[in-house]
PDB file of N, CA and C in Angstrom:
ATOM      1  N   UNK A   1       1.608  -4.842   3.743  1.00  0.00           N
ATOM      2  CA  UNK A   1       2.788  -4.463   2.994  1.00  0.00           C
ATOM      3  C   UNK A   1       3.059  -2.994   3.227  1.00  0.00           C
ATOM      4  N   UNK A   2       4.083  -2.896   3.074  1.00  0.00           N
ATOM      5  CA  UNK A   2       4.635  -1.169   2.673  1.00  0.00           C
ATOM      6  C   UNK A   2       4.458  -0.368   1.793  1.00  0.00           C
ATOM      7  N   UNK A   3       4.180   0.874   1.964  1.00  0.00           N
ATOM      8  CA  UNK A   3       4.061   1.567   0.626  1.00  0.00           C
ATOM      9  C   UNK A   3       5.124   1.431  -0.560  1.00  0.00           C
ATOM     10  N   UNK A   4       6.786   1.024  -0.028  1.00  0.00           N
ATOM     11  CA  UNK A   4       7.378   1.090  -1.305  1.00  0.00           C
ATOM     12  C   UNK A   4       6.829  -0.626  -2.222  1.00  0.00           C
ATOM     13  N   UNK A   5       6.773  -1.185  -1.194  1.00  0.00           N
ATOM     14  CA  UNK A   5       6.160  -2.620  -1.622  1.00  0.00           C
ATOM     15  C   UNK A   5       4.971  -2.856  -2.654  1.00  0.00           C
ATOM     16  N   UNK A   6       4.103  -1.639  -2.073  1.00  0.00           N
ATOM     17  CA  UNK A   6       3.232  -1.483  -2.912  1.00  0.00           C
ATOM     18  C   UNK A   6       3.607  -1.106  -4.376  1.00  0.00           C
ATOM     19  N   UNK A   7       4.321  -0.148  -4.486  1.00  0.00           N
ATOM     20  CA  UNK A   7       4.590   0.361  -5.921  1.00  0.00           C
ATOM     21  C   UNK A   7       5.231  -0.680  -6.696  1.00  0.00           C
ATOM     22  N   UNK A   8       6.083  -1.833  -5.973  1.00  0.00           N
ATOM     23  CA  UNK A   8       6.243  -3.083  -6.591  1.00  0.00           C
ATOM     24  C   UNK A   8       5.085  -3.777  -6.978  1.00  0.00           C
ATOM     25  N   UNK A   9       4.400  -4.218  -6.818  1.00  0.00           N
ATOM     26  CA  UNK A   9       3.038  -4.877  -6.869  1.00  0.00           C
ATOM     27  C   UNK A   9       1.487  -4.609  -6.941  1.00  0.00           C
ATOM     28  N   UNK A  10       1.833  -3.047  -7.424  1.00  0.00           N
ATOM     29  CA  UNK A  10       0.267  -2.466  -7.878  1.00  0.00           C
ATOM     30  C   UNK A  10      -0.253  -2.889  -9.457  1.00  0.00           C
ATOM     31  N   UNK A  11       0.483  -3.462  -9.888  1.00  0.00           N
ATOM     32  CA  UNK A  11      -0.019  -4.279 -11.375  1.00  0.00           C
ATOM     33  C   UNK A  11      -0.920  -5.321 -10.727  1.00  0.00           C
ATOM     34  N   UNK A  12      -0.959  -5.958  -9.977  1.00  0.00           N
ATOM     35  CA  UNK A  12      -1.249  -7.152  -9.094  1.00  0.00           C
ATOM     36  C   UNK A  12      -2.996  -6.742  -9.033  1.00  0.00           C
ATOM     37  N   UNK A  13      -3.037  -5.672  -8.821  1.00  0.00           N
ATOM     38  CA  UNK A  13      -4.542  -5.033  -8.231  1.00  0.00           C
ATOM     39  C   UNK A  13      -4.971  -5.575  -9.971  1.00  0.00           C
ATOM     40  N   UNK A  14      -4.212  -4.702 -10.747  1.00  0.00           N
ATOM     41  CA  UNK A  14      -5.008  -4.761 -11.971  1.00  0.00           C
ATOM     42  C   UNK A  14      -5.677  -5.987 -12.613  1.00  0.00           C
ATOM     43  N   UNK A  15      -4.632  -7.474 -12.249  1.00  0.00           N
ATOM     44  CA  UNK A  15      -4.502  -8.512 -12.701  1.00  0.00           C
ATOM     45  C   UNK A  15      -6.416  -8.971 -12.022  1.00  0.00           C
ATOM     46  N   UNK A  16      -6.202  -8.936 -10.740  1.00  0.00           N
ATOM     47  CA  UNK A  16      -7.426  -9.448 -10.014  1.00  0.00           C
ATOM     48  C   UNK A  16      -8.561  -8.913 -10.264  1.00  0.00           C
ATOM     49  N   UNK A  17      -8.475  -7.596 -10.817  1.00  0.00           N
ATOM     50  CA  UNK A  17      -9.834  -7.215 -10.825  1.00  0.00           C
ATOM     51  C   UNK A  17     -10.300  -7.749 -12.609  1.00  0.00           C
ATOM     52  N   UNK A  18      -9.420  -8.183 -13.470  1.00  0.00           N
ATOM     53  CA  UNK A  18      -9.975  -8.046 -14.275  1.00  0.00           C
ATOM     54  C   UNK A  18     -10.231  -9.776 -14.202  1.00  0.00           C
ATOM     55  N   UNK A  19      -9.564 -10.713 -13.325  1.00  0.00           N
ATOM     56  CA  UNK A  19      -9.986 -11.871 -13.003  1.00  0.00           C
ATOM     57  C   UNK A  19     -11.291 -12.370 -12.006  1.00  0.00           C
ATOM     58  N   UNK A  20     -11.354 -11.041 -10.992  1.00  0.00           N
ATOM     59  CA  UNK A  20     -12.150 -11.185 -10.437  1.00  0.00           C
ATOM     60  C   UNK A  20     -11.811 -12.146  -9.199  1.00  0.00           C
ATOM     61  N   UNK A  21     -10.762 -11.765  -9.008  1.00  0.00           N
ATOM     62  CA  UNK A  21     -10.052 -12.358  -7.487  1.00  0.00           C
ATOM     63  C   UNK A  21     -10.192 -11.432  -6.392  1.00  0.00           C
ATOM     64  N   UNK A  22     -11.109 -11.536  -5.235  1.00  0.00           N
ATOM     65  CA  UNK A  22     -11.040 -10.894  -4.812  1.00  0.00           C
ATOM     66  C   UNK A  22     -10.244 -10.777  -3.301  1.00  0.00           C
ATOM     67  N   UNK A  23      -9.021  -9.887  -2.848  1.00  0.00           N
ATOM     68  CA  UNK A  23      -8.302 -10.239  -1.619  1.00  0.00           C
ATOM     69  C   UNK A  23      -8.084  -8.462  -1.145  1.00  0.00           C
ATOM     70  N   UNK A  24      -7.579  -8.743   0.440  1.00  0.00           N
ATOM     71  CA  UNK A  24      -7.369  -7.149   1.220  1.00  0.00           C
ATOM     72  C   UNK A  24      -5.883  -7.703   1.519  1.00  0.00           C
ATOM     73  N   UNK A  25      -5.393  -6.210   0.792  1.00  0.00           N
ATOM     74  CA  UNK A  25      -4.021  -5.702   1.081  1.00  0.00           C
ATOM     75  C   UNK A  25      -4.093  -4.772   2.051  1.00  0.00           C
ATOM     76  N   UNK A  26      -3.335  -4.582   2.893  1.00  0.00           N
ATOM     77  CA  UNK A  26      -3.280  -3.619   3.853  1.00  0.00           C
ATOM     78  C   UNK A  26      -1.680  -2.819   3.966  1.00  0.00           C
ATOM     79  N   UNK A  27      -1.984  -1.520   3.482  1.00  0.00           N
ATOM     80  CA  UNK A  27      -0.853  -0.846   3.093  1.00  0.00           C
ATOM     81  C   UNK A  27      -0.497   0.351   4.374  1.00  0.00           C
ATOM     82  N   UNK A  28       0.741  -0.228   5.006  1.00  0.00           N
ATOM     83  CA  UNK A  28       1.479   1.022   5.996  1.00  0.00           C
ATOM     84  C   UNK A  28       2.101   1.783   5.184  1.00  0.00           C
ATOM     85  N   UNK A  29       1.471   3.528   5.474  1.00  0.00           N
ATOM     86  CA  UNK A  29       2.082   3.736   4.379  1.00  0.00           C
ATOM     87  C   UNK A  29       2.855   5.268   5.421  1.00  0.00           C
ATOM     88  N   UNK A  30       4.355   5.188   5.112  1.00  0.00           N
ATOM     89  CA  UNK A  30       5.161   6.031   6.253  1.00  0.00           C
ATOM     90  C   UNK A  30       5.736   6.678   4.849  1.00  0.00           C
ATOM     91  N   UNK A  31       5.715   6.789   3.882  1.00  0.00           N
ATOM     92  CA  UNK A  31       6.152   7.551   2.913  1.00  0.00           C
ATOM     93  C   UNK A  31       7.737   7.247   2.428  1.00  0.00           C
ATOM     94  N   UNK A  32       7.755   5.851   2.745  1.00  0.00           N
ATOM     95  CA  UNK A  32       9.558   6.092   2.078  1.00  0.00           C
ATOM     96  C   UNK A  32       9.503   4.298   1.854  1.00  0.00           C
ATOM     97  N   UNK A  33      10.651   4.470   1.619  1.00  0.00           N
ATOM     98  CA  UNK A  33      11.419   3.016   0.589  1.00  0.00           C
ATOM     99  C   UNK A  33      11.939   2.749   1.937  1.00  0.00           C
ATOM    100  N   UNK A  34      11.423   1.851   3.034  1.00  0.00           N
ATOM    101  CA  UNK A  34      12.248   2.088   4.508  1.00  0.00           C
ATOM    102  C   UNK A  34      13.254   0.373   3.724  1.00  0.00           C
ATOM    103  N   UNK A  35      13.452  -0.321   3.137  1.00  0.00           N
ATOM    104  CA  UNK A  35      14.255  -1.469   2.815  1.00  0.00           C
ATOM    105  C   UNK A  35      15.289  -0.626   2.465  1.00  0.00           C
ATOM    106  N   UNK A  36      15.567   0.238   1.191  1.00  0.00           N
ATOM    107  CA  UNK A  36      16.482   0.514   0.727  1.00  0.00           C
ATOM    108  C   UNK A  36      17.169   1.680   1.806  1.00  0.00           C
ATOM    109  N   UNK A  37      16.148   2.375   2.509  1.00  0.00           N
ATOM    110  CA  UNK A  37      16.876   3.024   3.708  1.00  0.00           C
ATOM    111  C   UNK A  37      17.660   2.558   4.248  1.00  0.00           C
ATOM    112  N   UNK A  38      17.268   1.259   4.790  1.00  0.00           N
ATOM    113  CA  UNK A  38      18.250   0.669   6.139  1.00  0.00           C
ATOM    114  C   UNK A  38      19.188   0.033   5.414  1.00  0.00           C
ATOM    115  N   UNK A  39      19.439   0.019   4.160  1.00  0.00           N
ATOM    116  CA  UNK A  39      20.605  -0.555   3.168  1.00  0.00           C
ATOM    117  C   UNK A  39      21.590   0.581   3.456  1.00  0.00           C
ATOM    118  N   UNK A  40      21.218   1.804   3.144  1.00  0.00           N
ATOM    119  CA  UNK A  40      21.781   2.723   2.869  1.00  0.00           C
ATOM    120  C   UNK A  40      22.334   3.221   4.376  1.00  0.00           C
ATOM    121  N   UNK A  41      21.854   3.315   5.286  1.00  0.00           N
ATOM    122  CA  UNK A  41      21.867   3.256   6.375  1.00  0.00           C
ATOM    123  C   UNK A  41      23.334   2.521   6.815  1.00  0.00           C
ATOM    124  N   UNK A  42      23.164   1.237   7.027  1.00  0.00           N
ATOM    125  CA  UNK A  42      24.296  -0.028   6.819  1.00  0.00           C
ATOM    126  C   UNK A  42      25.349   0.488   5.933  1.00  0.00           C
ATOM    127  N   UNK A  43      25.113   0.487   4.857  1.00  0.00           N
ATOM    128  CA  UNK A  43      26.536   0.922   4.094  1.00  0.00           C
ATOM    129  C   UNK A  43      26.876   2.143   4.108  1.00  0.00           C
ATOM    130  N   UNK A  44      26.438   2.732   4.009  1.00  0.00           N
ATOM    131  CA  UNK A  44      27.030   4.171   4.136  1.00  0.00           C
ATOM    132  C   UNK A  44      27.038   5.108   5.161  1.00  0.00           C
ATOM    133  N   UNK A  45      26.110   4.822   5.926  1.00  0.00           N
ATOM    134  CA  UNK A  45      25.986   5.996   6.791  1.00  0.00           C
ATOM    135  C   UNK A  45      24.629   7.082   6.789  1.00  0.00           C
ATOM    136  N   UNK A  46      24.581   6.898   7.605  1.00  0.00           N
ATOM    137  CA  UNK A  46      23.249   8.548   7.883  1.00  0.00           C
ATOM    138  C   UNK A  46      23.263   9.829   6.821  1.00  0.00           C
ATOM    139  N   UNK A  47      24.387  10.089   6.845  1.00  0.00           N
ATOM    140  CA  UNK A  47      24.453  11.583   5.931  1.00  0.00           C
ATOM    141  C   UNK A  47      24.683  11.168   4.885  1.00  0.00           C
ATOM    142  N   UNK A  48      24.827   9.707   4.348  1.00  0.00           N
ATOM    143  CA  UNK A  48      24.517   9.790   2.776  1.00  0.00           C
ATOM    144  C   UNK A  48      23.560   8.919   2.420  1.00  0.00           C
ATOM    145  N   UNK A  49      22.389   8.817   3.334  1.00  0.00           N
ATOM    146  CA  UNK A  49      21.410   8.004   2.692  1.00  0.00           C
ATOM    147  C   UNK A  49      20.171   9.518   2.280  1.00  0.00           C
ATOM    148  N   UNK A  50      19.864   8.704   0.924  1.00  0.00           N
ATOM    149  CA  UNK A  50      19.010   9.796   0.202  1.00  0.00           C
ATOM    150  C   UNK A  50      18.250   9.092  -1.193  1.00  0.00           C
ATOM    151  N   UNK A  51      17.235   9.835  -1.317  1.00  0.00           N
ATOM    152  CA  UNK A  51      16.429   9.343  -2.323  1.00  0.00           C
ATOM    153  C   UNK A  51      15.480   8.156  -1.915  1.00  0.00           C
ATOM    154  N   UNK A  52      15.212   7.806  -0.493  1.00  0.00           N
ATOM    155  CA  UNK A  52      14.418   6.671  -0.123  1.00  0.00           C
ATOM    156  C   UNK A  52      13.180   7.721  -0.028  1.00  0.00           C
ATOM    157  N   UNK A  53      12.765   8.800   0.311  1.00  0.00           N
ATOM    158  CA  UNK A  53      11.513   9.368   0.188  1.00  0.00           C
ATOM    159  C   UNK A  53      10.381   8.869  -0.894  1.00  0.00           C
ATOM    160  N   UNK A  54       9.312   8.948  -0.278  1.00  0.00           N
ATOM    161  CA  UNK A  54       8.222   8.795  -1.276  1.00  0.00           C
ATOM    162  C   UNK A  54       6.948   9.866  -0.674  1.00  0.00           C
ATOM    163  N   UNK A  55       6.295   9.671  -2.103  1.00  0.00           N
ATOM    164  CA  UNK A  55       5.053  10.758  -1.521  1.00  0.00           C
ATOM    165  C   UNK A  55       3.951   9.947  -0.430  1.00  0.00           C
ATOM    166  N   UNK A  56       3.395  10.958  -0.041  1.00  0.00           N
ATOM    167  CA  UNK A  56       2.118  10.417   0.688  1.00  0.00           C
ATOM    168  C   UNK A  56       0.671  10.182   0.074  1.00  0.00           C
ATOM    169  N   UNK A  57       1.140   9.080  -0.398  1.00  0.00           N
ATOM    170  CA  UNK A  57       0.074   8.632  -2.122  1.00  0.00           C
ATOM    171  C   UNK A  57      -0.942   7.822  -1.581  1.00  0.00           C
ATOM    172  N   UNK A  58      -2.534   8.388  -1.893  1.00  0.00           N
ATOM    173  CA  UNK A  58      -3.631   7.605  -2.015  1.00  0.00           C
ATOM    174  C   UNK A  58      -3.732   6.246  -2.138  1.00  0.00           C
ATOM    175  N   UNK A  59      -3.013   5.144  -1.683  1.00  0.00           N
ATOM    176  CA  UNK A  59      -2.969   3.841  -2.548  1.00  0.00           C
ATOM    177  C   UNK A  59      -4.422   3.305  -2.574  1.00  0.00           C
ATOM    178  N   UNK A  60      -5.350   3.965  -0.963  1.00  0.00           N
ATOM    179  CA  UNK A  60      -6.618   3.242  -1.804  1.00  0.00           C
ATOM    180  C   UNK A  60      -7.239   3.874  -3.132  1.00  0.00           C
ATOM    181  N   UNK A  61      -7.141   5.191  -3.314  1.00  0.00           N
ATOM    182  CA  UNK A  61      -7.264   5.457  -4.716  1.00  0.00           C
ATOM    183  C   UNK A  61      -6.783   5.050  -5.900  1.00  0.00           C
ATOM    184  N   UNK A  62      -5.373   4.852  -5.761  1.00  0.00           N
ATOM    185  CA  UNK A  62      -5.249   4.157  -7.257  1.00  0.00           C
ATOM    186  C   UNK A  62      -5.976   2.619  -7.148  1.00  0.00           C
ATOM    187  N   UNK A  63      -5.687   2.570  -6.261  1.00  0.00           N
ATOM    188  CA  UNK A  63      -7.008   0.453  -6.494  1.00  0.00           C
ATOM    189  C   UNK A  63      -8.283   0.802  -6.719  1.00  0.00           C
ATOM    190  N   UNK A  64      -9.083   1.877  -6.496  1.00  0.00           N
ATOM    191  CA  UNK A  64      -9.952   2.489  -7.066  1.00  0.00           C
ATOM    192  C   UNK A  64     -10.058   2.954  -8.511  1.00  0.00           C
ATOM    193  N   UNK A  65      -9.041   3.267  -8.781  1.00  0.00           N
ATOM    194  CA  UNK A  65      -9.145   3.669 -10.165  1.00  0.00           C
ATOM    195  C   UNK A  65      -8.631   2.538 -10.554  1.00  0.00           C
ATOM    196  N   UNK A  66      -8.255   1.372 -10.721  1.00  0.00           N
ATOM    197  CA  UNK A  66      -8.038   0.075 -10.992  1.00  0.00           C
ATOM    198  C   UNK A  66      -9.480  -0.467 -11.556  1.00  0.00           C
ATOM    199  N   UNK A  67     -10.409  -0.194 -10.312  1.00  0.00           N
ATOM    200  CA  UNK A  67     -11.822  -1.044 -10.367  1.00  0.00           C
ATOM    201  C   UNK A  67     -11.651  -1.935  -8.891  1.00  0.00           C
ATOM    202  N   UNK A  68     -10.760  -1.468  -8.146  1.00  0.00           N
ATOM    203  CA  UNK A  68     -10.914  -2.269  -7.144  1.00  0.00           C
ATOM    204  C   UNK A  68     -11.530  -1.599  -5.702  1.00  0.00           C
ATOM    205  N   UNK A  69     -11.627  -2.244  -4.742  1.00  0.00           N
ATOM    206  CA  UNK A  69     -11.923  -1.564  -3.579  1.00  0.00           C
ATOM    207  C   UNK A  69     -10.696  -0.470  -2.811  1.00  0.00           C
ATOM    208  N   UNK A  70     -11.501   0.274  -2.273  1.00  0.00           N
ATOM    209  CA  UNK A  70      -9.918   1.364  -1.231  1.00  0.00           C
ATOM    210  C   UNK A  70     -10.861   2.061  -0.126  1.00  0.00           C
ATOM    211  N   UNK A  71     -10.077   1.803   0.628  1.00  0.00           N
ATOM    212  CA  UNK A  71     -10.363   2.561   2.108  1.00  0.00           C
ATOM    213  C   UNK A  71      -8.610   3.290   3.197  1.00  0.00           C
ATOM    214  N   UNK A  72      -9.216   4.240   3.449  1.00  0.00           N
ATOM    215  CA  UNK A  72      -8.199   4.561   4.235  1.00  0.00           C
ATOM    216  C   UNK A  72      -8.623   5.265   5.271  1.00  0.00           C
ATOM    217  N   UNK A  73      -7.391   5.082   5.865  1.00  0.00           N
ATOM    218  CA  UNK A  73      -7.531   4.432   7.460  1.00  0.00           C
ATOM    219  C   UNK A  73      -6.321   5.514   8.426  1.00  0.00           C
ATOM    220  N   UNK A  74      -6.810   6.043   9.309  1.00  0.00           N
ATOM    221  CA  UNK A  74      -5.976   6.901  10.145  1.00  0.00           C
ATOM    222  C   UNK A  74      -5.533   6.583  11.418  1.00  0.00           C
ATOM    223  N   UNK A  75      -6.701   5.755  12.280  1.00  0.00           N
ATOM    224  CA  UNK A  75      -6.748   5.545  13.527  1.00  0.00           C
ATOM    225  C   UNK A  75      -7.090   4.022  13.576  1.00  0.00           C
ATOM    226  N   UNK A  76      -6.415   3.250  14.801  1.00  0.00           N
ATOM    227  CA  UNK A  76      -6.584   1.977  14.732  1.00  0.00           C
ATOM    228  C   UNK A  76      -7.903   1.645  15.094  1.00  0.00           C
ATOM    229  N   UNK A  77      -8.869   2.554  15.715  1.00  0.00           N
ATOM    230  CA  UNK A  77     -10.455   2.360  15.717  1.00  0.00           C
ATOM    231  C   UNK A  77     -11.096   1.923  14.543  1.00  0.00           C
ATOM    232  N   UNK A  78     -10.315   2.611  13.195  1.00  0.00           N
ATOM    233  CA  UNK A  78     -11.104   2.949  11.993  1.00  0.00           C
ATOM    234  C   UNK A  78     -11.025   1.371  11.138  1.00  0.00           C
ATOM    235  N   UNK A  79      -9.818   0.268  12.059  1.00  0.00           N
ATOM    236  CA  UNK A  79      -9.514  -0.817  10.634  1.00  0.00           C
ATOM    237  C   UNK A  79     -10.458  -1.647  10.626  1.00  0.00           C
ATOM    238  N   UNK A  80     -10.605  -2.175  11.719  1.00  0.00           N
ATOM    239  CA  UNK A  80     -11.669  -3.008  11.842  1.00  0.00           C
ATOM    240  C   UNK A  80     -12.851  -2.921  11.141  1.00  0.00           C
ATOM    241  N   UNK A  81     -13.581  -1.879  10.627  1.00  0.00           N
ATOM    242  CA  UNK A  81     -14.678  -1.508  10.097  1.00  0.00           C
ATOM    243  C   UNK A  81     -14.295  -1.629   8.694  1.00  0.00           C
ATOM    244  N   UNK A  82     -13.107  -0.792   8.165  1.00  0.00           N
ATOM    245  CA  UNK A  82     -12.930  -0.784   6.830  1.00  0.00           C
ATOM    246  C   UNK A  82     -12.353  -2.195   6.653  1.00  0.00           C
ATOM    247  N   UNK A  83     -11.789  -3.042   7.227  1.00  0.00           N
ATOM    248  CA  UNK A  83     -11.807  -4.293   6.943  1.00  0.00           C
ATOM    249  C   UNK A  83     -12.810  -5.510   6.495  1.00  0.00           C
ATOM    250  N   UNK A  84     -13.531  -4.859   7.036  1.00  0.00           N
ATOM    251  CA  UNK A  84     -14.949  -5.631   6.865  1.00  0.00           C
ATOM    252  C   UNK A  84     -16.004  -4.922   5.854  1.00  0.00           C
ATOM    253  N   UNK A  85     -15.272  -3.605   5.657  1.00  0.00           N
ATOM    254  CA  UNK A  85     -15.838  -3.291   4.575  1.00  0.00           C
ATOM    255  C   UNK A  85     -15.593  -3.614   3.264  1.00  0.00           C
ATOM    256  N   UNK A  86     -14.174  -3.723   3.437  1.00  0.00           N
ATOM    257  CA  UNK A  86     -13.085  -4.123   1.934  1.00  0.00           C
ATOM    258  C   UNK A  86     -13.473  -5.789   1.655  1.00  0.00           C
ATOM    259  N   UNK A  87     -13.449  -6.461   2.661  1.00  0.00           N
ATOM    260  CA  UNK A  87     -13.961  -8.386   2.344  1.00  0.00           C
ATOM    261  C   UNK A  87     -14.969  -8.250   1.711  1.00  0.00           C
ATOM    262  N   UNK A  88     -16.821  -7.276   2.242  1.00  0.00           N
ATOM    263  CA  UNK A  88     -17.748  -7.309   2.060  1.00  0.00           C
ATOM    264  C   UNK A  88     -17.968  -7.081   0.521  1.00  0.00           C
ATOM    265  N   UNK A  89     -16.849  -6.274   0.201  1.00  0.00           N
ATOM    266  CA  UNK A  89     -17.232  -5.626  -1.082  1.00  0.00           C
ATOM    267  C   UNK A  89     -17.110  -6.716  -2.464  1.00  0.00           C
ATOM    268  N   UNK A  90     -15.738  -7.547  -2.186  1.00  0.00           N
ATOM    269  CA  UNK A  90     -15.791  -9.010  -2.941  1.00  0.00           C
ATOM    270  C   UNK A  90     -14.990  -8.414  -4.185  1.00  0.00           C
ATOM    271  N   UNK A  91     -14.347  -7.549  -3.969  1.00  0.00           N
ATOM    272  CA  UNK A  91     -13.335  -6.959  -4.794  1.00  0.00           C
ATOM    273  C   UNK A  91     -12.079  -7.563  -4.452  1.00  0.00           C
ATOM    274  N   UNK A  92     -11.038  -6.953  -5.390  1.00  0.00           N
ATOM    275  CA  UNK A  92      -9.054  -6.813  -4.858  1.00  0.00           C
ATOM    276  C   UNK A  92      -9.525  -5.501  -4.318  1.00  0.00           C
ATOM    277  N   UNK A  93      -9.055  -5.290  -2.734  1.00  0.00           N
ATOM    278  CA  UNK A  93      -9.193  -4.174  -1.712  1.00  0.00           C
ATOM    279  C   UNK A  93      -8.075  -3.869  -1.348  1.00  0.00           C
ATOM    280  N   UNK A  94      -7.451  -2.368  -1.429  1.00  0.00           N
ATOM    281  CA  UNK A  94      -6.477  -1.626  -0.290  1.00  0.00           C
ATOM    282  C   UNK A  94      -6.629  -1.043   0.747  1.00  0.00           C
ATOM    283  N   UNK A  95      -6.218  -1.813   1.823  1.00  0.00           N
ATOM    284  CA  UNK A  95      -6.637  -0.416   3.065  1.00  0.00           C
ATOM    285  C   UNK A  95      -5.533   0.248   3.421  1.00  0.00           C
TER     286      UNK A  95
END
């Protein structure tokens, strides 16, 4: 999923951990609302699309502070490992 996707569905982390479901989300995270961009984009135009920014937010930290698993990830060397780290753990995981 996307980072703005995420901010839709970070209650979701909370739900599982306190059920004890454990699954890996894997979050691209490019810092913006890119759906409502390319809306804005389409209808209006380049010079008036605005407000799709987002920060460059920890998401494996807040699933951490959830109680869930988080790993993050820079280089495509690095997923594979934290993938198998996030299953291993038997948590709700963000990478």
């Amino acid at each position: 999923m996307g980072d703005g996707t995420f901010g839709f569905h970070m209650a979701e982390f909370d739900t599982a951990v306190r059920y004890g479901l454990p699954f890996v989300a894997v979050v691209g995270n490019d810092a913006g609302w890119n759906a409502e961009h390319q809306i804005q984009l389409r209808e209006y135009g380049r010079e008036r699309a605005h407000g799709c920014e987002l920060l460059a937010t920890r998401y494996d930290r807040v699933v951490e502070a959830l109680g869930g698993h988080g790993e993050y990830v820079e280089t495509a060397a690095e997923l594979a490992p934290a993938l198998g780290r996030a299953v291993a753990s038997g948590k709700p995981a963000c990478v």
